[in-house]
Protein backbone atom coordinates (compact mmCIF):
# COMPACT_ATOMS: atom_id res chain seq x y z
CA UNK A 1 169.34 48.36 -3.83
CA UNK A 2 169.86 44.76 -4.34
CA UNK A 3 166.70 42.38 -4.93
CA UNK A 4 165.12 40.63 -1.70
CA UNK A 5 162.80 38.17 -3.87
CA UNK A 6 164.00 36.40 -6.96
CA UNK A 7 160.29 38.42 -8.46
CA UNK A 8 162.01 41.64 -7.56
CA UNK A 9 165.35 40.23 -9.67
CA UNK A 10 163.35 39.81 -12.37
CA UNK A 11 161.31 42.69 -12.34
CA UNK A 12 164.71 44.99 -12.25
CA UNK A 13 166.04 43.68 -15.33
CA UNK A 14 165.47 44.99 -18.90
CA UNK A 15 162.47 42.92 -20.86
CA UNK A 16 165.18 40.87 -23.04
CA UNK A 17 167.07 39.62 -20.12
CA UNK A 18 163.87 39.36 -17.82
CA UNK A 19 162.32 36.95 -20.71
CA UNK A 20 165.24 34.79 -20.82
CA UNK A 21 165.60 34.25 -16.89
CA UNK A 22 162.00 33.77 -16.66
CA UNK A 23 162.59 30.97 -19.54
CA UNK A 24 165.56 29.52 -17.82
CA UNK A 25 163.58 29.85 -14.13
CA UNK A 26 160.60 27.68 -15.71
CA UNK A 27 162.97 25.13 -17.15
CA UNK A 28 164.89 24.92 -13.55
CA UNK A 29 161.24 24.41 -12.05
CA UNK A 30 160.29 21.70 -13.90
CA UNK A 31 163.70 19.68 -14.08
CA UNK A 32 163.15 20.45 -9.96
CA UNK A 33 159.82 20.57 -9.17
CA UNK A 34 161.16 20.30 -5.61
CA UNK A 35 163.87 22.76 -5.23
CA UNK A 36 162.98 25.87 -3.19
CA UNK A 37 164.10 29.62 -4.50
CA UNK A 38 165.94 32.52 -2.95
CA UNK A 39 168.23 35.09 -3.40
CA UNK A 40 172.11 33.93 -2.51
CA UNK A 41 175.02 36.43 -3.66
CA UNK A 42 172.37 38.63 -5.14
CA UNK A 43 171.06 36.34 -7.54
CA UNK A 44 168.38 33.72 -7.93
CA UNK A 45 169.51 30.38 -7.15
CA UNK A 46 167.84 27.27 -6.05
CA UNK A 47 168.61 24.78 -3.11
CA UNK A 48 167.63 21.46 -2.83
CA UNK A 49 167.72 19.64 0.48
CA UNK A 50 169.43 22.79 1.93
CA UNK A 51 171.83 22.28 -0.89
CA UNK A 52 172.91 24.67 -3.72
CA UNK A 53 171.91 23.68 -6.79
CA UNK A 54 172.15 26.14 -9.33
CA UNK A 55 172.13 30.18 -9.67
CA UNK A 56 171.67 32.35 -12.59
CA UNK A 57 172.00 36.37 -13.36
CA UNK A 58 172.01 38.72 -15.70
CA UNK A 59 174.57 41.04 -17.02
CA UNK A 60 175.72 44.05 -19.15
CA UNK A 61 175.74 42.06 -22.23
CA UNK A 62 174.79 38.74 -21.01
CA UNK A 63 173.41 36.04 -18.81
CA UNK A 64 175.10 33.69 -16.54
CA UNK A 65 173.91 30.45 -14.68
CA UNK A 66 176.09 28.95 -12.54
CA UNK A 67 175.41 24.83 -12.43
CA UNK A 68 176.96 23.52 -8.46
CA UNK A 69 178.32 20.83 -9.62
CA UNK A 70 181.52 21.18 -12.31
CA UNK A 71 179.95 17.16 -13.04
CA UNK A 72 177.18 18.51 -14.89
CA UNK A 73 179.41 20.65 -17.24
CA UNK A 74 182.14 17.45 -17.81
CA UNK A 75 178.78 15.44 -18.57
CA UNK A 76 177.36 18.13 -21.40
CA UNK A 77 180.81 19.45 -22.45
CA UNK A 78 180.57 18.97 -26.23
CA UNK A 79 176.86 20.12 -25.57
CA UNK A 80 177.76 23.22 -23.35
CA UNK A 81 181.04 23.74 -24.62
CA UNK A 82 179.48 27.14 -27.16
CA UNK A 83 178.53 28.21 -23.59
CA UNK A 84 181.18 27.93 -21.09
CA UNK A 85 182.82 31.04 -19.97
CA UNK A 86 185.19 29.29 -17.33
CA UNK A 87 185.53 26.62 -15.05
CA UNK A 88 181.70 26.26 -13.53
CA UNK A 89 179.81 28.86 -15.49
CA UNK A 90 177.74 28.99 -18.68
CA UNK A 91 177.09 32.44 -20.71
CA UNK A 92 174.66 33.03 -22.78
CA UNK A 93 172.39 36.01 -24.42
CA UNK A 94 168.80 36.26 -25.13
CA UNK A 95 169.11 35.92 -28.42
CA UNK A 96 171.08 32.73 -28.07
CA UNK A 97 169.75 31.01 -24.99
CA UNK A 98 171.22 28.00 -23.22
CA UNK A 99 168.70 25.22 -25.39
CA UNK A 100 166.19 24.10 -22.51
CA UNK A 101 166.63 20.25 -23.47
CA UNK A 102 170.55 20.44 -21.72
């Protein structure tokens, strides 16, 4: 059954993958105190102004989040490049999380 609260995401996912989401949720928070959350394509994502702004999920073997705008990946490339997994998304594990300063 898929998740009807971005919680109920969380709570579903094993304690590695739940601690890294929960990481990369507080980091989205504060970079957008404003943005509101839901679930869109059964994941957690975050609008502003009725706008996407980003999504994240978690995986077999690894986490995803999923930027809107391809401009924030040309901006960080060097940065993100250990990270990108195709045009518009970043992979990472838990053990090697996406560093919260990018």
């Amino acid at each position: 059954m898929a998740a009807t609260s971005v919680d109920g995401y969380l709570r579903a996912l094993p304690e590695a993958q739940r601690a890294a989401l929960e990481k990369l949720r507080k980091t989205i928070r504060a970079a957008a105190p404003e943005a509101t959350e839901a679930i869109s394509y059964q994941m957690p994502a975050f609008k502003m102004h009725g706008r996407f702004l980003v999504s994240y999920a978690a995986f077999k073997d690894h986490c995803s989040l999923f930027p809107a705008s391809y401009a924030v990946m040309e901006t960080l490339g060097e940065e993100l490049k250990p990270y990108f997994s195709g045009r518009g998304t970043l992979r990472f594990t838990p053990e090697k999380p996406i560093p919260p300063a990018l």
